[in-house]
Protein backbone atom coordinates (compact mmCIF):
# COMPACT_ATOMS: atom_id res chain seq x y z
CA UNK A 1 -1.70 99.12 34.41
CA UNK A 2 -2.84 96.10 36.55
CA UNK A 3 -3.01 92.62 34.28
CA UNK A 4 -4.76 90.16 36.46
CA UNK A 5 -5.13 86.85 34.63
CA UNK A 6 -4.03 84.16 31.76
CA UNK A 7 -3.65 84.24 28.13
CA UNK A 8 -3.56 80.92 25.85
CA UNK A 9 -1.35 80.61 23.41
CA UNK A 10 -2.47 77.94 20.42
CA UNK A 11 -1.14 76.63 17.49
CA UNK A 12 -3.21 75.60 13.98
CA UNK A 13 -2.86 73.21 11.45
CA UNK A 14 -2.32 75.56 7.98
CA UNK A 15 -3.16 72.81 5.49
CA UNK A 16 -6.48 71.70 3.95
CA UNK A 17 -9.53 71.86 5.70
CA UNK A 18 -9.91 70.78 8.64
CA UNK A 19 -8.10 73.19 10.54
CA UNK A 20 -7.21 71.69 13.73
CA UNK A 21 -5.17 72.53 17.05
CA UNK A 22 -2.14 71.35 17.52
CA UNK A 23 -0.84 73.12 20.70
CA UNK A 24 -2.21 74.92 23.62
CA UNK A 25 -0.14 76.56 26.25
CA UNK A 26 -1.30 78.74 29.02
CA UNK A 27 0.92 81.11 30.70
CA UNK A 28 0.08 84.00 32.70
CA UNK A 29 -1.32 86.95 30.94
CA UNK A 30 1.97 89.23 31.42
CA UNK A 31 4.20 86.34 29.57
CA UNK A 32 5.11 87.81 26.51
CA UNK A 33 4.22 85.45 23.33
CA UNK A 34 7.72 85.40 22.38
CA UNK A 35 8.77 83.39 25.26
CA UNK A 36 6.57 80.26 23.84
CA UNK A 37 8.05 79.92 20.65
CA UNK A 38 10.87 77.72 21.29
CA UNK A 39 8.38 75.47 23.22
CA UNK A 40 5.87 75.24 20.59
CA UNK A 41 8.12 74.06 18.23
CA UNK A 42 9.44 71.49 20.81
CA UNK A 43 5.57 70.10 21.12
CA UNK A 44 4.98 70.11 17.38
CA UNK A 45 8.33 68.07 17.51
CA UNK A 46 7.37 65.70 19.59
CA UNK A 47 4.12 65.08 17.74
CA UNK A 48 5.88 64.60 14.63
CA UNK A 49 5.41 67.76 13.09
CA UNK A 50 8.13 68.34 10.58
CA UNK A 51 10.53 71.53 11.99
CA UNK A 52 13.24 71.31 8.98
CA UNK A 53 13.06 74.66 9.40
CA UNK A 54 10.74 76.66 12.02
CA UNK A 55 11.89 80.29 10.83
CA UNK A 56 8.98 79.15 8.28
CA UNK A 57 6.30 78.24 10.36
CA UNK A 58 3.79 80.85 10.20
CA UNK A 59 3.26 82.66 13.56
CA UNK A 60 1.00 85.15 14.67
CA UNK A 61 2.77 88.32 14.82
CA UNK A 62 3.17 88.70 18.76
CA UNK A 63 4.91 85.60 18.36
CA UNK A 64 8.08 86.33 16.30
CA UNK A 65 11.26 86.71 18.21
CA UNK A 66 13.34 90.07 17.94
């Protein structure tokens, strides 16, 4: 199977209305989701998003590590 192409990886506010994105990365479309994880926390860090503890940030389910 040929995979020609990017995918975009995002990240959502999960409060109240409005919903709003946070984080966009885009990677080539064989880069696994998993591989982003550590560096969307790092962005929501640096933004002042509060990662007390990002085993409890919700993730799409692609995006969890093993």
């Amino acid at each position: 199977m040929i995979w020609d192409g990017y995918k975009v990886h995002y990240s959502e506010t999960c409060e109240d209305l409005p919903h709003l994105i946070v984080d966009v990365a885009t990677t080539h479309a064989t880069v696994d989701d998993s591989h982003l994880v550590a560096t969307v926390h790092e962005h929501l860090a640096r933004r002042g998003r509060n990662q007390e503890n990002p085993a409890t940030e919700p993730l799409h389910r692609s995006d969890r590590t093993p």
